[in-house]
N, C-alpha and C. Protein backbone atom coordinates (compact mmCIF):
# COMPACT_ATOMS: atom_id res chain seq x y z
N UNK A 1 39.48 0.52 127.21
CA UNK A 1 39.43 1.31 126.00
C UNK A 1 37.97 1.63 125.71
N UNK A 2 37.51 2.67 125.33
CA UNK A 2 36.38 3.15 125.35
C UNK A 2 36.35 3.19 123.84
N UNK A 3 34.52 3.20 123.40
CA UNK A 3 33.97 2.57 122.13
C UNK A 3 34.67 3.70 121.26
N UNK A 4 34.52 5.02 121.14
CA UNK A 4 35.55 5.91 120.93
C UNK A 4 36.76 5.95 120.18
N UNK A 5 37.48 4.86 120.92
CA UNK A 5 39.00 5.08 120.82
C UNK A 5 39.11 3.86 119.89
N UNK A 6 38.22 3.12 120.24
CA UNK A 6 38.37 1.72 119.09
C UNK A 6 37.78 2.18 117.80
N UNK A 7 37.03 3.17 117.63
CA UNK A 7 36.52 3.17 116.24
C UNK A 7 37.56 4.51 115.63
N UNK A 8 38.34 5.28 116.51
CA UNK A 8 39.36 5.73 116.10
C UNK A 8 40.67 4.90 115.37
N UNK A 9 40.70 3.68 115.84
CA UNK A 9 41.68 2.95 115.81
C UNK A 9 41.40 1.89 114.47
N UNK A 10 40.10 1.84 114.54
CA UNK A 10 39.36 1.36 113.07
C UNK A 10 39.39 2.05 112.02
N UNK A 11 39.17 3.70 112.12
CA UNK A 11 39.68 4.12 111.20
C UNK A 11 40.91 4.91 110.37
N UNK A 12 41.56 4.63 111.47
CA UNK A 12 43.35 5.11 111.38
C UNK A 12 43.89 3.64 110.39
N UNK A 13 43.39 2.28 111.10
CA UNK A 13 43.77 1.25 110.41
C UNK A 13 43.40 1.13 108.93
N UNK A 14 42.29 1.53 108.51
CA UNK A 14 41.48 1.72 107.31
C UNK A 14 42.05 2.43 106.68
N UNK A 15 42.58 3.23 106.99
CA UNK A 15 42.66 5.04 106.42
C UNK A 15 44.44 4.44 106.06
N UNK A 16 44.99 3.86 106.71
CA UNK A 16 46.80 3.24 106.47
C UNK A 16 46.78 2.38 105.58
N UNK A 17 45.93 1.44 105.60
CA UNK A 17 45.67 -0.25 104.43
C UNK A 17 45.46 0.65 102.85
N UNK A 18 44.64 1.87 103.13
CA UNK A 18 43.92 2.35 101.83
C UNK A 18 45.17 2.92 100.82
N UNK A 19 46.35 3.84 102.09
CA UNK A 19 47.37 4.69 101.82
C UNK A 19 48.86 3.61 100.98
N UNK A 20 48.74 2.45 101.87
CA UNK A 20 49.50 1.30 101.37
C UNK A 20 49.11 0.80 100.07
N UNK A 21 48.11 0.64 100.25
CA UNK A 21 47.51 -0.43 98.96
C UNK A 21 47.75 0.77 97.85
N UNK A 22 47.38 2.27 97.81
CA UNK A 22 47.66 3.48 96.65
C UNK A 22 49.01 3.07 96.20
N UNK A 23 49.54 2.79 96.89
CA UNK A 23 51.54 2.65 96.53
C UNK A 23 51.70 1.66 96.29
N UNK A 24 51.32 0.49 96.19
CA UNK A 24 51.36 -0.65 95.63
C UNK A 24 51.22 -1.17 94.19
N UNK A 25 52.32 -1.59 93.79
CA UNK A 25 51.62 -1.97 92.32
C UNK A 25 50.81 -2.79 91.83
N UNK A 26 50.09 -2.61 90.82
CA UNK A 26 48.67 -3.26 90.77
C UNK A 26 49.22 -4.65 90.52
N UNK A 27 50.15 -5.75 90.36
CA UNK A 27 50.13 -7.06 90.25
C UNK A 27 50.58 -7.42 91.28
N UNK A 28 50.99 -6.51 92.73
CA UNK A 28 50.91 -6.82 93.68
C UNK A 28 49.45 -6.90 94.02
N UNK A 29 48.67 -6.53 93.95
CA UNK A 29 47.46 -6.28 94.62
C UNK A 29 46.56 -7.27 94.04
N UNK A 30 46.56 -7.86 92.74
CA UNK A 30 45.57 -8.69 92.69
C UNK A 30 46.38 -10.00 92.21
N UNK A 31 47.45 -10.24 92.53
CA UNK A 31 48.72 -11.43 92.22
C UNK A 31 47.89 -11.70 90.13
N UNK A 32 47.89 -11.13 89.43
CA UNK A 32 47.50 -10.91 88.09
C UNK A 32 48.81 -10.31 87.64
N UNK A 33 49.96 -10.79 86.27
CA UNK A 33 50.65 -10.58 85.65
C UNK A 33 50.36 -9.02 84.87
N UNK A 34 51.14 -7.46 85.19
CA UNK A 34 50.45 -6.62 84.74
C UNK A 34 50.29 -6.64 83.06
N UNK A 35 49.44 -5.65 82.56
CA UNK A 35 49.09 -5.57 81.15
C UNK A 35 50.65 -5.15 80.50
N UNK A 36 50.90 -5.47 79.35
CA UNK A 36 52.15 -5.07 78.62
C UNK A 36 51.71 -3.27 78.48
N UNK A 37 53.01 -2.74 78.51
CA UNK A 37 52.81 -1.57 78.31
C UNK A 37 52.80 -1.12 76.81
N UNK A 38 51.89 -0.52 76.50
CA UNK A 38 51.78 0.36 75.19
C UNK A 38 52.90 0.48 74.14
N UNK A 39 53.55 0.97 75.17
CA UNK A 39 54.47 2.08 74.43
C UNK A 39 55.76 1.22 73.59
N UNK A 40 56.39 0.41 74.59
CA UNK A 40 57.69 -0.33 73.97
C UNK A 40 56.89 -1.23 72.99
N UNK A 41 55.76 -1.89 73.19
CA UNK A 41 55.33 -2.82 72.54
C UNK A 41 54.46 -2.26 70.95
N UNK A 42 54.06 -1.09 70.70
CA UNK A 42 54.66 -0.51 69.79
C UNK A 42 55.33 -0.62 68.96
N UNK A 43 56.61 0.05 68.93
CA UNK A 43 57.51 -0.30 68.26
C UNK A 43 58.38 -1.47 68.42
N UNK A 44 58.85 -2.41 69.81
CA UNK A 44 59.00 -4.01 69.43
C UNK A 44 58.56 -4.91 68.50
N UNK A 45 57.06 -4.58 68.85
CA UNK A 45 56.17 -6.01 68.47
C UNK A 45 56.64 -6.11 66.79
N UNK A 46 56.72 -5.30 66.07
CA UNK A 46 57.47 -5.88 64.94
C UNK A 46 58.34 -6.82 65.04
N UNK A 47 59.43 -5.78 65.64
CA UNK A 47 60.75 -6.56 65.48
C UNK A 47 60.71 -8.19 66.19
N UNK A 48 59.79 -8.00 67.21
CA UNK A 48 59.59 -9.42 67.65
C UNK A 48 59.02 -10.36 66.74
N UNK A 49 58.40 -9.96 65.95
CA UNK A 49 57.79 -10.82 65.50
C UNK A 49 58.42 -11.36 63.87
N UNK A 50 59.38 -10.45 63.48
CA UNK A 50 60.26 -10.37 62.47
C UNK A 50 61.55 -11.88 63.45
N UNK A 51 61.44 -11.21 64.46
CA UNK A 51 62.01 -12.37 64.95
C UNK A 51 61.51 -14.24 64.97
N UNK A 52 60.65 -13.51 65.83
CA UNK A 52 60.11 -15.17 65.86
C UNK A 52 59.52 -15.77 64.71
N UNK A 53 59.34 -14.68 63.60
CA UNK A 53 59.07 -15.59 61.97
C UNK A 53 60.31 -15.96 61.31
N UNK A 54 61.29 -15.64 62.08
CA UNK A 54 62.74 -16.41 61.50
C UNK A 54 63.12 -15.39 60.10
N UNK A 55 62.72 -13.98 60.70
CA UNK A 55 63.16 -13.36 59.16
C UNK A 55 64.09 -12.60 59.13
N UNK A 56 64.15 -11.50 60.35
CA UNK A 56 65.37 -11.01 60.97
C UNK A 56 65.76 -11.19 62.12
N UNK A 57 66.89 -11.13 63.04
CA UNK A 57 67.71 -11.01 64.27
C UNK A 57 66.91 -9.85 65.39
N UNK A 58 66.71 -10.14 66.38
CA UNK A 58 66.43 -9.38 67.06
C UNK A 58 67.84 -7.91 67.09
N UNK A 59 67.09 -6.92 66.46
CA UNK A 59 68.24 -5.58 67.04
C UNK A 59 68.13 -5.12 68.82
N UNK A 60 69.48 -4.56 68.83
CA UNK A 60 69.63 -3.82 69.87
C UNK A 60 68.93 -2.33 69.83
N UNK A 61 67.70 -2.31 70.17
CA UNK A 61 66.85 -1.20 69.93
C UNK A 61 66.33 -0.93 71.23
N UNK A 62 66.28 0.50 71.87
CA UNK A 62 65.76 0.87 72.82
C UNK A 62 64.06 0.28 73.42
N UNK A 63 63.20 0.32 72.70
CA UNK A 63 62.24 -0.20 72.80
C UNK A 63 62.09 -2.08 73.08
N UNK A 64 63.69 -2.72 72.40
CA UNK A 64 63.74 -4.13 73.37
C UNK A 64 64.16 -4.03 74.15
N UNK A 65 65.17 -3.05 74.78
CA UNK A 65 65.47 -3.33 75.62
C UNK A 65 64.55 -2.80 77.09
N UNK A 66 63.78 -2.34 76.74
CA UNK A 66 62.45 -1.63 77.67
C UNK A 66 61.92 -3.01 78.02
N UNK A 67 61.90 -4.08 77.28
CA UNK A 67 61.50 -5.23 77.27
C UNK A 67 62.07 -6.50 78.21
N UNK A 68 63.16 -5.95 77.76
CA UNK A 68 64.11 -7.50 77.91
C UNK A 68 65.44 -6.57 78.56
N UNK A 69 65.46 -6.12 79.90
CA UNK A 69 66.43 -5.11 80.35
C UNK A 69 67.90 -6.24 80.49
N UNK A 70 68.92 -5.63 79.76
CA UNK A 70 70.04 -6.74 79.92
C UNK A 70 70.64 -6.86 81.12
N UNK A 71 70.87 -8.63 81.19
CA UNK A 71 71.56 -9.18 82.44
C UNK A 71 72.64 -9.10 82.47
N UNK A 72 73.22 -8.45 83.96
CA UNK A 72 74.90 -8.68 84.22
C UNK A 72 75.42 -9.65 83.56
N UNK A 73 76.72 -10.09 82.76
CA UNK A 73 77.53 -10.34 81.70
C UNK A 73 77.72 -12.05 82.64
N UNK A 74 77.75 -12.92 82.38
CA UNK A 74 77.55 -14.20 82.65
C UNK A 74 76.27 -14.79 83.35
N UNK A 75 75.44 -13.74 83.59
CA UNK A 75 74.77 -14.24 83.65
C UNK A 75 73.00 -14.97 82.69
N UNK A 76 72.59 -16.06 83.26
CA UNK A 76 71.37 -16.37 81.71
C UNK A 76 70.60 -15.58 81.27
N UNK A 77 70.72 -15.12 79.73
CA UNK A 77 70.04 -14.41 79.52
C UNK A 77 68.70 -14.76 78.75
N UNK A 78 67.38 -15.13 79.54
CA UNK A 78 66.45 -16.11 79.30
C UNK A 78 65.15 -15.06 79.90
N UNK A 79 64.08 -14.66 79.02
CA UNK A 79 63.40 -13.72 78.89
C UNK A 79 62.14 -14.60 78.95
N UNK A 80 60.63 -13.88 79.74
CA UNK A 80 59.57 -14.62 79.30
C UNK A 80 58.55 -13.26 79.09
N UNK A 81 58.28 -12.89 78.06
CA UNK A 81 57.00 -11.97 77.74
C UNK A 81 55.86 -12.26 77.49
N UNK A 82 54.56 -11.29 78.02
CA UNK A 82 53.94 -11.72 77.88
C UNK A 82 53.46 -10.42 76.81
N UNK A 83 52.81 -10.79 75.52
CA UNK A 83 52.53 -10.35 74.41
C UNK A 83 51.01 -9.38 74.50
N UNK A 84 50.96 -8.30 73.97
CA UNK A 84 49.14 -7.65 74.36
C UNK A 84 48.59 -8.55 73.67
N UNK A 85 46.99 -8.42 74.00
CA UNK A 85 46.17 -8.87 72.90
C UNK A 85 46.40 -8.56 71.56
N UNK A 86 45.85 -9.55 70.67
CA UNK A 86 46.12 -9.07 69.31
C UNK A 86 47.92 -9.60 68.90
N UNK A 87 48.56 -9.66 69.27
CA UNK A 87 49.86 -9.97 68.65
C UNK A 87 49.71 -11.08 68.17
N UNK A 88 50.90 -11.35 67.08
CA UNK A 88 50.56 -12.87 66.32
C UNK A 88 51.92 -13.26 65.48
N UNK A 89 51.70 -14.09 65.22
CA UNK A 89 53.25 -14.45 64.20
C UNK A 89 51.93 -15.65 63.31
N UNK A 90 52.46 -15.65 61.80
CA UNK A 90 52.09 -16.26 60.99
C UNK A 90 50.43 -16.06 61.29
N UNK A 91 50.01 -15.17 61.59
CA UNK A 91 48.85 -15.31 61.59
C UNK A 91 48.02 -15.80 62.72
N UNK A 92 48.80 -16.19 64.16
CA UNK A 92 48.25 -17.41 64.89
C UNK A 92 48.41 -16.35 66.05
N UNK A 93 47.42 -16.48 67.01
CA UNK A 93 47.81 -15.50 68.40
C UNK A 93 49.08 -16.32 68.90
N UNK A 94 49.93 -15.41 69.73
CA UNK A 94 50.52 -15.47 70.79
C UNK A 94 50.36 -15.50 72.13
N UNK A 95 49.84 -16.51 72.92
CA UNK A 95 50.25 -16.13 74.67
C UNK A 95 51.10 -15.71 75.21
N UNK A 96 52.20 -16.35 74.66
CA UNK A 96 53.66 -16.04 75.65
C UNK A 96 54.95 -15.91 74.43
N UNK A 97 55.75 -14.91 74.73
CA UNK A 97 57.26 -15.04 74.07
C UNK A 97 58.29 -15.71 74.87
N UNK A 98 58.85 -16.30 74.47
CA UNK A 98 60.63 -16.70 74.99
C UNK A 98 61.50 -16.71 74.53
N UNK A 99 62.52 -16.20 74.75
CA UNK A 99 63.90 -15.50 74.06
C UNK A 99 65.32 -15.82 74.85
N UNK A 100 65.62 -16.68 74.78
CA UNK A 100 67.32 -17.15 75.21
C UNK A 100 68.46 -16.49 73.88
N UNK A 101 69.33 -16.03 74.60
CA UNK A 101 70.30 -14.99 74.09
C UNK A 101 71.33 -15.22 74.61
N UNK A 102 72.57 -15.73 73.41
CA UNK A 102 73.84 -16.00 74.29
C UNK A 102 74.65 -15.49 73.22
N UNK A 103 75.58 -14.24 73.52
CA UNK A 103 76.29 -13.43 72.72
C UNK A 103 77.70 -14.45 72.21
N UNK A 104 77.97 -15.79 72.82
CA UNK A 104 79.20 -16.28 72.45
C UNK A 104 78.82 -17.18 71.72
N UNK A 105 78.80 -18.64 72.22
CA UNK A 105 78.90 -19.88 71.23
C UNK A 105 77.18 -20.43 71.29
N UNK A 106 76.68 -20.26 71.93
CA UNK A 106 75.37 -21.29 72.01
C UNK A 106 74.33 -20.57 70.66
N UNK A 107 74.55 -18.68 70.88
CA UNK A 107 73.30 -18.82 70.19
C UNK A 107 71.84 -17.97 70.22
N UNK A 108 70.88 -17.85 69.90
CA UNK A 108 70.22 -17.36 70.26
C UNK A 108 68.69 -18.37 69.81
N UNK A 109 67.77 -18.22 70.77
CA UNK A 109 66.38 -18.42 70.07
C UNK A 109 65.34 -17.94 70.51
N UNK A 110 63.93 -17.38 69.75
CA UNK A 110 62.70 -16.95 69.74
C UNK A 110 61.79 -17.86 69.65
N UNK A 111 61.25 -17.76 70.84
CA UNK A 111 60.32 -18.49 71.01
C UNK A 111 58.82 -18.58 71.01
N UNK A 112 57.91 -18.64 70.29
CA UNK A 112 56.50 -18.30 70.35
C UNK A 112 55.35 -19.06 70.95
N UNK A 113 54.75 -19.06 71.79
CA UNK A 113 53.89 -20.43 72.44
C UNK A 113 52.63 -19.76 71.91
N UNK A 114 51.78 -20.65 70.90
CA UNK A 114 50.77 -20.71 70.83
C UNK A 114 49.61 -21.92 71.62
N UNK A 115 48.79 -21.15 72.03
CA UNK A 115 47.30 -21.98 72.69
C UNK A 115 46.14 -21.92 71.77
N UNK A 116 45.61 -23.09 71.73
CA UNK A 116 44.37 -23.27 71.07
C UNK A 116 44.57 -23.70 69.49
N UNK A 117 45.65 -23.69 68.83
CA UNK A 117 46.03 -24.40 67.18
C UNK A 117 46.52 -25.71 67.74
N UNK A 118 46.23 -26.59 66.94
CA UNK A 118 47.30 -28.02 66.58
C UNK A 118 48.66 -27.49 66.42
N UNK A 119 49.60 -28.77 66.36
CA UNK A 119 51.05 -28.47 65.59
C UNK A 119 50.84 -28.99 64.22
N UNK A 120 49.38 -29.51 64.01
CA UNK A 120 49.61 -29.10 61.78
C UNK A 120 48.75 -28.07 61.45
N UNK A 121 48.49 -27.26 62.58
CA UNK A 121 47.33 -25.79 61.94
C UNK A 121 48.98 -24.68 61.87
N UNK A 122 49.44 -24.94 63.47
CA UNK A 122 50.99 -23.89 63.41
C UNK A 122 52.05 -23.89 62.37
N UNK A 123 51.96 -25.75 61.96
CA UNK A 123 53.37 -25.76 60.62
C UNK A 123 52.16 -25.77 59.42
N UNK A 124 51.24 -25.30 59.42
CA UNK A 124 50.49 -24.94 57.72
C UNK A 124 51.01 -23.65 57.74
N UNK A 125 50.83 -22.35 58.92
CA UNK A 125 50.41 -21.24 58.61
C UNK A 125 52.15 -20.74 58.90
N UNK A 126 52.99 -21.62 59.38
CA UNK A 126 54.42 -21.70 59.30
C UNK A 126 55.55 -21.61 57.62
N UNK A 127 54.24 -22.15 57.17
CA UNK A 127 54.52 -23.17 56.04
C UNK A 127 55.89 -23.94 56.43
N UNK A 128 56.05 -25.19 57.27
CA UNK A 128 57.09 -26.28 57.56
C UNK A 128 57.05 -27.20 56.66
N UNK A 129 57.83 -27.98 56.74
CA UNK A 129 58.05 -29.38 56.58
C UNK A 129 57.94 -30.23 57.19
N UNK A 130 57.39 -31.27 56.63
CA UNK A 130 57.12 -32.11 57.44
C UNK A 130 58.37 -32.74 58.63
N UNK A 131 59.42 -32.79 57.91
CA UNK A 131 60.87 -33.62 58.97
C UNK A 131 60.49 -34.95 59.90
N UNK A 132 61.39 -35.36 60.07
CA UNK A 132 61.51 -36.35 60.73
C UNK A 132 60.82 -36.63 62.08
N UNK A 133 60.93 -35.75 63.05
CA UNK A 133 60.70 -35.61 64.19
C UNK A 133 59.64 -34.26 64.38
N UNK A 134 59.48 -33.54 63.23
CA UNK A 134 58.97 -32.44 63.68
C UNK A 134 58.66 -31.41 62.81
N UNK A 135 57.81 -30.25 62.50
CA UNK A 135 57.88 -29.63 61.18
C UNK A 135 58.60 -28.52 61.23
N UNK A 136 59.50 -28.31 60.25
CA UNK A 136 60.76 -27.69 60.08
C UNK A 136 60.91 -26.78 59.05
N UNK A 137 62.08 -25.92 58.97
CA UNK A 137 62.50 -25.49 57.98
C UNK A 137 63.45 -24.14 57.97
N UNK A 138 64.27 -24.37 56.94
CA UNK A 138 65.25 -23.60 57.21
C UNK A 138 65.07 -22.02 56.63
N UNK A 139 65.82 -21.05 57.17
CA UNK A 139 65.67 -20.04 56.46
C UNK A 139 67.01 -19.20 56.75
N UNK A 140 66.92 -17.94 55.80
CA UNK A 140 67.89 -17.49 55.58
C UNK A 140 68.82 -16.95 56.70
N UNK A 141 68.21 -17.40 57.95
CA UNK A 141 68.95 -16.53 59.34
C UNK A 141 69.14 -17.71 60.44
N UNK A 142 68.37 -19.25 59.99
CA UNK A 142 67.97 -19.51 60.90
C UNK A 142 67.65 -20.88 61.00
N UNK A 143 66.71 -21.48 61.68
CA UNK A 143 65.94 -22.84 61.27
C UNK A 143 64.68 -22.47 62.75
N UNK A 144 63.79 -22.43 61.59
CA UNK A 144 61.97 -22.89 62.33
C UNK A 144 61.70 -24.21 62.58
N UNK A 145 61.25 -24.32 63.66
CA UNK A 145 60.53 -25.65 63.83
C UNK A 145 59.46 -25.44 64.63
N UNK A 146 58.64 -25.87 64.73
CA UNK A 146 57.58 -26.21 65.75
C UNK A 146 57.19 -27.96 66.58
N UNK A 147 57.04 -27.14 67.68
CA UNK A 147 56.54 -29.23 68.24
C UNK A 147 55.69 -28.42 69.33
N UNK A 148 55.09 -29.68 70.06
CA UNK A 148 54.34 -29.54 71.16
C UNK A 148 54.94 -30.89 72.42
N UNK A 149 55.61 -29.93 72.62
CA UNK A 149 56.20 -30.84 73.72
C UNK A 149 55.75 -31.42 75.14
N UNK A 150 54.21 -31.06 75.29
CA UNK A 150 53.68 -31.45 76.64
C UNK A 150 52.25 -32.15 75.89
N UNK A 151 52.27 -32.38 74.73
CA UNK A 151 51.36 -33.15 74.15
C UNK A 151 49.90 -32.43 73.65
N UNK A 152 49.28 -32.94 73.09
CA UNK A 152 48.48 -32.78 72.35
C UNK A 152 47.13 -31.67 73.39
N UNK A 153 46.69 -30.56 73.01
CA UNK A 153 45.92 -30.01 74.03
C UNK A 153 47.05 -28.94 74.85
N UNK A 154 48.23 -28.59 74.74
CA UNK A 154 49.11 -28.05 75.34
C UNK A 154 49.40 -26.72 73.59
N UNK A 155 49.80 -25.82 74.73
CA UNK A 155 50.87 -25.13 73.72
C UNK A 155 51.71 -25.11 72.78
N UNK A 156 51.50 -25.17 71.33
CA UNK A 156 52.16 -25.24 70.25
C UNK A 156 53.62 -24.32 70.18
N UNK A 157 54.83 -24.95 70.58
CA UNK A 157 56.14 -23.95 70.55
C UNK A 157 56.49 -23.95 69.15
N UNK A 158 56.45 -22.66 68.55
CA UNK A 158 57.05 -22.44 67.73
C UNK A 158 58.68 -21.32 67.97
N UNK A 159 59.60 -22.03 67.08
CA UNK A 159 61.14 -21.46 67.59
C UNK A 159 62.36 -21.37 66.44
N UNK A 160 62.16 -20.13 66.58
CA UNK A 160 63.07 -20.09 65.54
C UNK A 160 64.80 -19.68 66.36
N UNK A 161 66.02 -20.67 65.94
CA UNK A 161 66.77 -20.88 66.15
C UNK A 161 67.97 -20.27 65.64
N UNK A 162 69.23 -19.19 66.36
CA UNK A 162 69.86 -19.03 65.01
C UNK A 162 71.43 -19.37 66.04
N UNK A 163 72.41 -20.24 65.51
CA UNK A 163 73.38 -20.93 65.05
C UNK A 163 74.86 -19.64 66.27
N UNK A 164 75.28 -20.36 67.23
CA UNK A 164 76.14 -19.35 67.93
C UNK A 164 77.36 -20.29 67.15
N UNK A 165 78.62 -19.74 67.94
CA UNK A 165 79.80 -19.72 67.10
C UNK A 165 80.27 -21.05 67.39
N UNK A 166 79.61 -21.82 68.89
CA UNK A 166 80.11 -23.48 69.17
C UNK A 166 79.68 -24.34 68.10
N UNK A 167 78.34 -23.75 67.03
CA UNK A 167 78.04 -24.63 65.95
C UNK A 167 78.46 -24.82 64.65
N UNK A 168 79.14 -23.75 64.59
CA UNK A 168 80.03 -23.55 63.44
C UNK A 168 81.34 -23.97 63.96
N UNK A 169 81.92 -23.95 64.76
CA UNK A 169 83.15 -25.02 65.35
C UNK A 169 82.77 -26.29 64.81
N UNK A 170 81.64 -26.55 65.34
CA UNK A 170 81.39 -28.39 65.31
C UNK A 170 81.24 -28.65 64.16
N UNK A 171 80.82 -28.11 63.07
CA UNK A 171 80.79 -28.37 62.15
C UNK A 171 81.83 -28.34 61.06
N UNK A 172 83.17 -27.41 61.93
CA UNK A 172 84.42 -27.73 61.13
C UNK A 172 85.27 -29.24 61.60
N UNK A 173 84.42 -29.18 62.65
CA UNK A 173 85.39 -30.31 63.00
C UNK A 173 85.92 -31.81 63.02
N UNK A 174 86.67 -32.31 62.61
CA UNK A 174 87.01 -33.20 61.75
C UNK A 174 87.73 -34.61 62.86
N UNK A 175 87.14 -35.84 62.90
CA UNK A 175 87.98 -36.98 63.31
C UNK A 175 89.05 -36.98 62.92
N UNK A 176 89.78 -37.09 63.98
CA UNK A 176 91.60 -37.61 63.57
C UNK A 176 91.93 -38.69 62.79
């Protein structure tokens, strides 16, 4: 093979990697989670956040579902977002959302992971209760709580919880 044909072959290879990598999507290319897009997050980030403050229900709105595209019908419907800069609930940034959604008996919950607050900076600006196990509190859709379940220096979960139809069974239900 003559010097020629190899630097032809160098730049055919170059010239293909460059054409590949154009068509590639950018969190393929630098293994980096891409940026949230603009647009749905927009008009979501309210409602998300109406959510995860335990004030209203997540709606069936085009812009969540840009988000959170629904899963074939038995299967889990268990969401992880990642929030733009700037988003917040109670005042506190957000890193990450989580959202489990079960249209029958279990239920639904919103989940907010904060980094860098305590769990008594998250249940001040929560305004919780103190509770037993954890700071709490109920509201008109729901029940808030917050904990830090990987310990102190970890992510503050805050979650607001709302009640599927197996909990209202159990709660009618009565010893023989």
């Amino acid at each position: 093979m003559t010097m020629r044909s190899k630097h032809l072959i160098a730049i055919a290879a170059m010239a293909f990697s460059s054409i590949v990598c154009a068509q590639m999507p950018v969190p393929l290319l630098d293994n980096e989670p891409a940026a949230p897009n603009a647009a749905p997050w927009a008009v979501a980030g309210p409602m998300l956040q109406a959510a995860l403050e335990c004030r209203e229900d997540l709606p069936d709105h085009p812009a969540i579902r840009a988000l959170m595209p629904r899963k074939p019908k038995g299967e889990e419907q268990h969401y992880r977002l990642t929030p733009p800069a700037g988003f917040r609930v109670f005042g506190l940034p957000v890193a990450e959302i989580e959202i489990w959604v079960d249209d029958g008996e279990l239920g639904r919950s919103y989940t907010a992971h904060i980094l860098g607050k305590s769990l008594s900076e998250v249940a001040k600006a929560a305004k919780l209760n103190k509770g037993q196990s954890f700071p709490n509190r109920k509201t008109q859709m729901g029940g808030l709580k917050a904990d830090q379940p990987f310990g102190p220096g970890s992510a503050v979960q805050l979650t607001c919880t709302l009640d599927g139809g197996y909990a209202a069974h159990e709660n009618e239900y009565r010893e023989p």
